[in-house]
Protein backbone atom coordinates (compact mmCIF):
# COMPACT_ATOMS: atom_id res chain seq x y z
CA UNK A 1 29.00 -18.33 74.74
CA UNK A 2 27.48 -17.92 70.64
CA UNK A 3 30.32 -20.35 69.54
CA UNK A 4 28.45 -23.10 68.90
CA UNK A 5 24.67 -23.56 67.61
CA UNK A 6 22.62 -25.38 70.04
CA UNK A 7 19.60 -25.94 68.01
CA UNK A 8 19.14 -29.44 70.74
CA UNK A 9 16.37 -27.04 72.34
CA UNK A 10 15.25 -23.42 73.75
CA UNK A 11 15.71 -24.80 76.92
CA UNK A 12 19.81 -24.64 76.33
CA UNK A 13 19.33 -21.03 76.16
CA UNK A 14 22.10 -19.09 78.16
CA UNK A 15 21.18 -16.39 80.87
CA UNK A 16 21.30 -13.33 79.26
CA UNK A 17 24.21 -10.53 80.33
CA UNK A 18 21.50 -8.49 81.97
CA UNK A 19 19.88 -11.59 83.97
CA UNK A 20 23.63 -12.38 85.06
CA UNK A 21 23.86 -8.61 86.73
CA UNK A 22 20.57 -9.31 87.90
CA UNK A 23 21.11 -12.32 89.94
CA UNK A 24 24.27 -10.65 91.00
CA UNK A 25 22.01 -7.95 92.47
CA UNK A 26 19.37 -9.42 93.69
CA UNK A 27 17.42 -9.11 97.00
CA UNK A 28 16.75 -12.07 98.77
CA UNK A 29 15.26 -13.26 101.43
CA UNK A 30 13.88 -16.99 102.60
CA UNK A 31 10.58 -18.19 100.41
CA UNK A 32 10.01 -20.81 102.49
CA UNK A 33 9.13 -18.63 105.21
CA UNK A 34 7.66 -16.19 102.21
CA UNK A 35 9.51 -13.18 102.50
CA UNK A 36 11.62 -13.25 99.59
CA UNK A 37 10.49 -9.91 97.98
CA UNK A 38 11.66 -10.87 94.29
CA UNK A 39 10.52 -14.17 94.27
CA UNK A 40 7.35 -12.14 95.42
CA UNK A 41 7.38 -9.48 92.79
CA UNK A 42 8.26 -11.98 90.55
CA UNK A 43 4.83 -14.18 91.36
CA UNK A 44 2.95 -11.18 91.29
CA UNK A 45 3.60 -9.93 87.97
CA UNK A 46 3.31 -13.71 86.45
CA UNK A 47 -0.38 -13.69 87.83
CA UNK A 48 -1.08 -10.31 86.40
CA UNK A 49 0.25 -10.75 83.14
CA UNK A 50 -1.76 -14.31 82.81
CA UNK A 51 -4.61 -12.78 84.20
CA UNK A 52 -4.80 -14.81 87.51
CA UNK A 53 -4.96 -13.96 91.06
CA UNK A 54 -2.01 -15.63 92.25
CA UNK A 55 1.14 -17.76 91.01
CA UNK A 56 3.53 -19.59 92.73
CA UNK A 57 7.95 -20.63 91.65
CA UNK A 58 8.83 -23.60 90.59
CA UNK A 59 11.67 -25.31 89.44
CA UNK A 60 10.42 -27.03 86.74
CA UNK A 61 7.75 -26.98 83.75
CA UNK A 62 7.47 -30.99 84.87
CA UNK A 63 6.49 -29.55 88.27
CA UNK A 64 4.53 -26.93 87.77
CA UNK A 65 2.46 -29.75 85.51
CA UNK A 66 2.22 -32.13 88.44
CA UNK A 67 1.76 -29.76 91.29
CA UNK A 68 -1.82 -28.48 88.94
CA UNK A 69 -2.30 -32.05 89.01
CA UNK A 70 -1.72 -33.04 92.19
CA UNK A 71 -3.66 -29.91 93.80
CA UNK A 72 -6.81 -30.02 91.20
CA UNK A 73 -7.44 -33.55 91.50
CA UNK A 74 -8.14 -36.43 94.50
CA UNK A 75 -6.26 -39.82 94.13
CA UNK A 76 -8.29 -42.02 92.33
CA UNK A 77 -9.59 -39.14 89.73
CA UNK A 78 -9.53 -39.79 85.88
CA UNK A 79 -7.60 -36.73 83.65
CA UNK A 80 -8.24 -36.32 80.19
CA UNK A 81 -5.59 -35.01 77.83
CA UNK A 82 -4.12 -35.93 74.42
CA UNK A 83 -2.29 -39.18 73.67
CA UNK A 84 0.75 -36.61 72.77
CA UNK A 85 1.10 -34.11 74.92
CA UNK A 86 4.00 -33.53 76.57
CA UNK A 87 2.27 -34.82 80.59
CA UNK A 88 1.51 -37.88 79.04
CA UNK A 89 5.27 -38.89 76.68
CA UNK A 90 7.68 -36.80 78.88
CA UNK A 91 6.73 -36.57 82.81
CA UNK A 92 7.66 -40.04 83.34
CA UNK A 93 4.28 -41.34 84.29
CA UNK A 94 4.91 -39.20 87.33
CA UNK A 95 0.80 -38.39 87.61
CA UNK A 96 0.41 -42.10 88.37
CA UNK A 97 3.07 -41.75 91.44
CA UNK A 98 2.43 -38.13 93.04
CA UNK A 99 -1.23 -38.22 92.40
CA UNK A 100 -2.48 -41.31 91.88
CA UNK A 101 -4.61 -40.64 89.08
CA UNK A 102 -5.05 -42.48 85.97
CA UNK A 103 -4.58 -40.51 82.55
CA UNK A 104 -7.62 -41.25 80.02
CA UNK A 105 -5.79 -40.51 76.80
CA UNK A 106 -7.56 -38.93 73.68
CA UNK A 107 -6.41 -39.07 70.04
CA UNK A 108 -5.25 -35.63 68.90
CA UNK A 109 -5.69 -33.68 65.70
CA UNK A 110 -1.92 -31.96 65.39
CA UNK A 111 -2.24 -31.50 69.24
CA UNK A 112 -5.77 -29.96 69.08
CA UNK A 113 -8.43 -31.85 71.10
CA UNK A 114 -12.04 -31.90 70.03
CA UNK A 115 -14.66 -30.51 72.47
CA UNK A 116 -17.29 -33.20 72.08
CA UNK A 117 -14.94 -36.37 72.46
CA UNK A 118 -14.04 -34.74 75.35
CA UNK A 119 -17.32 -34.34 76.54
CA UNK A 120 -17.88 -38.02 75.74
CA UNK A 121 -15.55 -38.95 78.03
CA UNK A 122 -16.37 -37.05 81.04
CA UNK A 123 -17.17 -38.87 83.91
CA UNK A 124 -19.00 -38.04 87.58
CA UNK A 125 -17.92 -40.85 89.36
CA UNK A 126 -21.86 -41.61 89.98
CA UNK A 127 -21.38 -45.42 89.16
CA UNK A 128 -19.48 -46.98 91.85
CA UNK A 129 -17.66 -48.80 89.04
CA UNK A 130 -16.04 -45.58 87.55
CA UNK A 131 -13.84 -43.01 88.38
CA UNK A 132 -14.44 -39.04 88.77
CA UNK A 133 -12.72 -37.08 85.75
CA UNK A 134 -10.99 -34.56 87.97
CA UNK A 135 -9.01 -32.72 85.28
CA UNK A 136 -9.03 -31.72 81.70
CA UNK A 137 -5.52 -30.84 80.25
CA UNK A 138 -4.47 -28.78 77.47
CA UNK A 139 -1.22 -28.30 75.55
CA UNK A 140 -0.54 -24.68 73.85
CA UNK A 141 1.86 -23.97 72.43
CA UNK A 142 2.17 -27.88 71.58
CA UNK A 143 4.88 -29.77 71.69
CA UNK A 144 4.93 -30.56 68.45
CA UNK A 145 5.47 -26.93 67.44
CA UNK A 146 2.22 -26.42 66.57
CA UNK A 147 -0.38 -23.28 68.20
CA UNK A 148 -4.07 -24.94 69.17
CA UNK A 149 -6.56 -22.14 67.98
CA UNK A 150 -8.68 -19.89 70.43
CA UNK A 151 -11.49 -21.00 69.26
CA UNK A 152 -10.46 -24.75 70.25
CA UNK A 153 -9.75 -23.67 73.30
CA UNK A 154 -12.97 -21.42 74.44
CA UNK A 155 -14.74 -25.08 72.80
CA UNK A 156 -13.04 -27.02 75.74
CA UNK A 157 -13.13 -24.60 77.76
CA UNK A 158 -17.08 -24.02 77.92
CA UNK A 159 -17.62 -27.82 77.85
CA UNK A 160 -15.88 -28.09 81.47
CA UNK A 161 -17.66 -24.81 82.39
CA UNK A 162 -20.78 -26.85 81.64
CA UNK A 163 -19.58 -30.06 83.89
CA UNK A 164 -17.58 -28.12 86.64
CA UNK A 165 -14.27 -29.66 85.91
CA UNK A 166 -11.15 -27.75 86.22
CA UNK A 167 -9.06 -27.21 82.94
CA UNK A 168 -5.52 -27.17 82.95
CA UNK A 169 -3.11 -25.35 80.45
CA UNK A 170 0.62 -26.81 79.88
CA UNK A 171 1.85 -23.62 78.27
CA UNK A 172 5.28 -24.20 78.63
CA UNK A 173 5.27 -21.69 75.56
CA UNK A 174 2.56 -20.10 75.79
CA UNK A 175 4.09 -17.04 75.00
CA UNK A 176 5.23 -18.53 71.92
CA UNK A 177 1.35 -19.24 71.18
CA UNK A 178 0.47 -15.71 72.01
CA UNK A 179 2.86 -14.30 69.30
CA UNK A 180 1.86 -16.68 66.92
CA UNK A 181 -1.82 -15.69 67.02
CA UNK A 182 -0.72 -12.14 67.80
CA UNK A 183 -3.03 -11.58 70.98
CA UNK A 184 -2.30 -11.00 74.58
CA UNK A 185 -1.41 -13.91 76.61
CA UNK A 186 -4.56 -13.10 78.83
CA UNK A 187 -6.22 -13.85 75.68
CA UNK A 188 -4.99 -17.84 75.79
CA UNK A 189 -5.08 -18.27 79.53
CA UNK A 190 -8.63 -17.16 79.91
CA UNK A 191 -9.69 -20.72 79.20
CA UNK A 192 -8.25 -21.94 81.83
CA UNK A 193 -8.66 -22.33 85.64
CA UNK A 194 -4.32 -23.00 86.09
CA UNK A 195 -1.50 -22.84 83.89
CA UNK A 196 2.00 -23.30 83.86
CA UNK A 197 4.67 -21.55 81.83
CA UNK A 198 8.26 -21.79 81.32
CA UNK A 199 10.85 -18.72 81.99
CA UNK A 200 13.68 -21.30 80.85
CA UNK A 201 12.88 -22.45 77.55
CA UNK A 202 12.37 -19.21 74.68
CA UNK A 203 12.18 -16.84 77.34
CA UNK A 204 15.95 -17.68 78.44
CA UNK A 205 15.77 -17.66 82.18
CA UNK A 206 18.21 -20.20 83.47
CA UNK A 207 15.87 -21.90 85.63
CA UNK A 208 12.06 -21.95 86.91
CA UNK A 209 8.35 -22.05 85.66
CA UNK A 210 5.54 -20.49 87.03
CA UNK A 211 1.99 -21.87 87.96
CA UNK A 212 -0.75 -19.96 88.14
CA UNK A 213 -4.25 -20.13 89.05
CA UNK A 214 -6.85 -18.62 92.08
CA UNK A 215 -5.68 -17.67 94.93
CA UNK A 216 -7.38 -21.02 97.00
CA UNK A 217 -5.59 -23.13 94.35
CA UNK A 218 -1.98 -21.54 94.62
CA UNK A 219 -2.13 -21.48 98.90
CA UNK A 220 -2.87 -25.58 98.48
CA UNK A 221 -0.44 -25.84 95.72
CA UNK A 222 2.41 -24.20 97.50
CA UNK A 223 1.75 -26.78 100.82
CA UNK A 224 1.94 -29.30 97.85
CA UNK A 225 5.39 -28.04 96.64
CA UNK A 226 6.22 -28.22 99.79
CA UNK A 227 5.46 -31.98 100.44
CA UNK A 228 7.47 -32.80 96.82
CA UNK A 229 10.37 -31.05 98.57
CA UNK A 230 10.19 -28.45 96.23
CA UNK A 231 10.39 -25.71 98.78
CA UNK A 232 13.23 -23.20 98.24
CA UNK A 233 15.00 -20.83 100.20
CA UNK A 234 17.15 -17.84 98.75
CA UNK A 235 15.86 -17.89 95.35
CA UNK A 236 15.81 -14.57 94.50
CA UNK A 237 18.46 -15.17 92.73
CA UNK A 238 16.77 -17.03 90.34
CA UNK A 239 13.71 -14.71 90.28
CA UNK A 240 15.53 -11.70 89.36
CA UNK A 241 16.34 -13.22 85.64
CA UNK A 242 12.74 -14.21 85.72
CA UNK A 243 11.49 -10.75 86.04
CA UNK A 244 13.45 -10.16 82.99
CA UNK A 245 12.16 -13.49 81.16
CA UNK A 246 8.62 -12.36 81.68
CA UNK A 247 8.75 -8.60 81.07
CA UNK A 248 11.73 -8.52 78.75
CA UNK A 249 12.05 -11.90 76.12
CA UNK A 250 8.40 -12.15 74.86
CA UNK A 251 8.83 -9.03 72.99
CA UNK A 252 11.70 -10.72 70.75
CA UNK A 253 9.91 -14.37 70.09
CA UNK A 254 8.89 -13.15 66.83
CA UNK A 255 12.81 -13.09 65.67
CA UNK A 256 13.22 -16.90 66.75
CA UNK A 257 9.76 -17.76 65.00
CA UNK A 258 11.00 -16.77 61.79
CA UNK A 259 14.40 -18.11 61.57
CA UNK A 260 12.49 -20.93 62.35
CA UNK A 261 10.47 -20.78 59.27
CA UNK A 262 13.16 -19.54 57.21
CA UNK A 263 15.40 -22.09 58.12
CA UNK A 264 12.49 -24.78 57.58
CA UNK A 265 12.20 -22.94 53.91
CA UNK A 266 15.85 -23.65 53.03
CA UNK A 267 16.07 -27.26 54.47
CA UNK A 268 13.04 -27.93 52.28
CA UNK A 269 14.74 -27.08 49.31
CA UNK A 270 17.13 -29.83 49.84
CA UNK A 271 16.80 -33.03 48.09
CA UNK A 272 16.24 -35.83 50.85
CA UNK A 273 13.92 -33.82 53.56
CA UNK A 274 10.73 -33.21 54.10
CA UNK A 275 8.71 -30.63 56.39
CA UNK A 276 5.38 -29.38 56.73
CA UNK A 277 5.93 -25.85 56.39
CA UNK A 278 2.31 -24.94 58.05
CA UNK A 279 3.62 -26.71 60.86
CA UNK A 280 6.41 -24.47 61.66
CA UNK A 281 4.62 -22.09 63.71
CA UNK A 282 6.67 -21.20 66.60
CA UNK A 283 10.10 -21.30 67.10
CA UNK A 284 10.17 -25.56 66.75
CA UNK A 285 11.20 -27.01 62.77
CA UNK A 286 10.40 -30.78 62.59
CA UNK A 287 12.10 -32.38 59.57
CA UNK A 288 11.80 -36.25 57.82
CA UNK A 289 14.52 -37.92 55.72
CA UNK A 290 12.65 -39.13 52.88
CA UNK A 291 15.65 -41.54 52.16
CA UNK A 292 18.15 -43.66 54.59
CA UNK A 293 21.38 -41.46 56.02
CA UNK A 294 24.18 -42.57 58.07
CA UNK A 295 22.99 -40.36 61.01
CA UNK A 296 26.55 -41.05 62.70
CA UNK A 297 28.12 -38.73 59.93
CA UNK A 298 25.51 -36.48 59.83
CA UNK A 299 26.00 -35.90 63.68
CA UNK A 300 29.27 -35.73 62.85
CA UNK A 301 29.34 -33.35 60.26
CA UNK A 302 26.77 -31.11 62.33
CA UNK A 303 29.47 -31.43 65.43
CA UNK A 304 32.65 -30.56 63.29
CA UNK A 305 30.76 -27.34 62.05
CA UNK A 306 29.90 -26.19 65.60
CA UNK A 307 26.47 -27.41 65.54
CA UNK A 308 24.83 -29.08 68.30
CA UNK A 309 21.46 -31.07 67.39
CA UNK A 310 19.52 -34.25 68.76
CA UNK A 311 19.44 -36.88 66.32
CA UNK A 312 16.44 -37.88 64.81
CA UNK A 313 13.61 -39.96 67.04
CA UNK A 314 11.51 -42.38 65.32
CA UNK A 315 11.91 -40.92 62.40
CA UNK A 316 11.86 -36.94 62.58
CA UNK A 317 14.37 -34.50 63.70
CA UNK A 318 13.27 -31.73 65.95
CA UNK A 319 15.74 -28.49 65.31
CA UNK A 320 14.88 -25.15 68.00
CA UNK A 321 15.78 -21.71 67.72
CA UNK A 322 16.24 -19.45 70.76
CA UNK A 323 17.92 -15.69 71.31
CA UNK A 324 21.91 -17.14 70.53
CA UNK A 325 20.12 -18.16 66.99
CA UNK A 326 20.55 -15.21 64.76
CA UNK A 327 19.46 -14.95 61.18
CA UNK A 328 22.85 -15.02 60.42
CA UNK A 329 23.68 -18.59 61.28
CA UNK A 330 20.66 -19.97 59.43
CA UNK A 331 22.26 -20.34 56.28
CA UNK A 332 25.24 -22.15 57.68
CA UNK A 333 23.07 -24.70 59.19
CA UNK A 334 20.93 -25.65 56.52
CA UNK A 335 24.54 -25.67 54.22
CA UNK A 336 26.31 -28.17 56.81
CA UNK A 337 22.68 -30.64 56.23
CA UNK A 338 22.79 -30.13 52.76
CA UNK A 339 26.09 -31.13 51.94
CA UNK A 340 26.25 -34.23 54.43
CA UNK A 341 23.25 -35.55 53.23
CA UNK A 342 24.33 -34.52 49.41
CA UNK A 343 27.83 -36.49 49.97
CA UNK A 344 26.04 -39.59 51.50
């Protein structure tokens, strides 16, 4: 299972040996009907530990995003989010077919919005020319590896207060951002009305997010899931490793954080690359050739030494750590870049 490096993403994260016996094990029962008591435990404690009154399963971070979409907002409604975050470049414009809303884009700064643009752009739907804005969303961790500050956040956060308009939280990592600031999740999610996390991703389940939110919103939200087909029936199974994601994994983010920096440290050090080393703040290392490589051989070179890594995209190469990353095996992947790139 350890034999090769995935460093591709946290999402390629194996189940670990403890989440395998627990799926074995598991008790199960039908959650369409709603009596499968771990997928119940399992929403339970995800509400508690983020703080809200209810959360519901879901198969997918992409899901969870569109189902807080879909249930916050009325076809028609305007949602404003940054021009980078991960609903608007990786859902596959899927707000415009499940919801029919249209996305009103803001420019970022490193994934943080700023309160007053947004509040610039807020719109009642008074004119009969213009839409309602139905939705605010929010990105934290980012995608860009980077952890949008409280203080952002409770900014945002008390401008829709002021204009009674939901705010959503993409924390596909939030627990990620809660290590990085070194707070309680609760502390993150409280400036939000829903969020969605990921069990899959650093937390190493080997499927499912959770959405969370009021009780109101999660009984509407759970028809919803329904009507996307997204109803499931013994998954038990799948919530058992998720118990162990949420209660278990967060403890041990810190560990993939820093090889993260460390390995950013020693891939700076080589001639050729360049990364912003206050950018490395999770467990995400974003990297720039300064000069032109033959990425086929570096591929190559990555492959033959049992590495597995997405090339670069427009320009930058995105490298993850997860729990099958030790400290040992940083060394050997910055070496394997270094002396490509040195032979090229």
């Amino acid at each position: 299972m350890d034999s090769i490096l995935d460093l591709r993403s946290d999402t390629v994260t194996q189940p670990t040996h403890a989440m395998r016996a627990a799926m074995a094990n598991a008790i199960v029962g039908d959650d369409c009907y709603g009596d499968d008591p771990t997928v119940i435990e399992l929403e339970q404690q995800a509400a508690a530990k983020l703080g809200k009154a209810a959360a519901l399963f879901v198969p997918s971070g992409t899901l969870g995003n569109q189902l807080a979409i879909f249930t916050n907002c009325q076809a028609g409604d305007e949602v404003i989010l940054g021009d980078d975050c991960h609903i608007v470049c990786h859902e596959v414009g899927a707000a415009a077919v499940i919801s029919g809303v249209q996305l009103r884009t803001l420019e970022s700064n490193n994934g943080a919005l700023d309160a007053a643009k947004i509040h610039s752009k807020i719109r009642h739907g008074i004119d009969i020319h213009e839409p309602k804005t139905g939705l605010i969303c929010i990105e934290n961790a980012h995608s860009n590896g980077r952890v949008i500050p409280l203080a952002t956040m409770q900014a945002i956060w008390q401008v829709a207060q002021a204009e009674n308009i939901p705010v959503h939280l993409d924390g596909a990592r939030v627990f990620n951002a809660a290590t990085h600031l070194n707070v309680d999740v609760r502390e993150i999610t409280q400036y939000c009305d829903t969020v969605m996390f990921c069990l899959s991703k650093g937390l190493a389940a080997p499927i499912g997010s959770m959405l969370a939110g009021s009780e109101a919103f999660i009984a509407k939200a759970r028809k919803k899931r329904k009507l996307l087909g997204g109803a499931l029936r013994q998954v038990g199974v799948l919530a058992a490793p998720g118990l162990l994601a949420l209660n278990d994994m967060p403890q041990r983010l810190l560990e993939d954080h820093q090889n993260a920096q460390e390995l950013a440290r020693q891939l700076a050090c080589i001639d050729g690359i360049e990364i912003d080393l206050d950018s490395v703040q999770i467990n995400m290392v974003w990297l720039r050739f300064t000069r032109d490589i033959d990425v086929d051989a570096l591929m190559h070179a990555l492959h033959n030494a049992g590495i597995k890594a997405n090339p670069p995209e427009h320009g930058w190469m995105r490298l993850l750590t997860h729990w099958q990353i030790k400290a040992s095996d940083i060394a050997h992947i910055a070496r394997t870049i270094q002396t490509e790139i040195a032979q090229q």
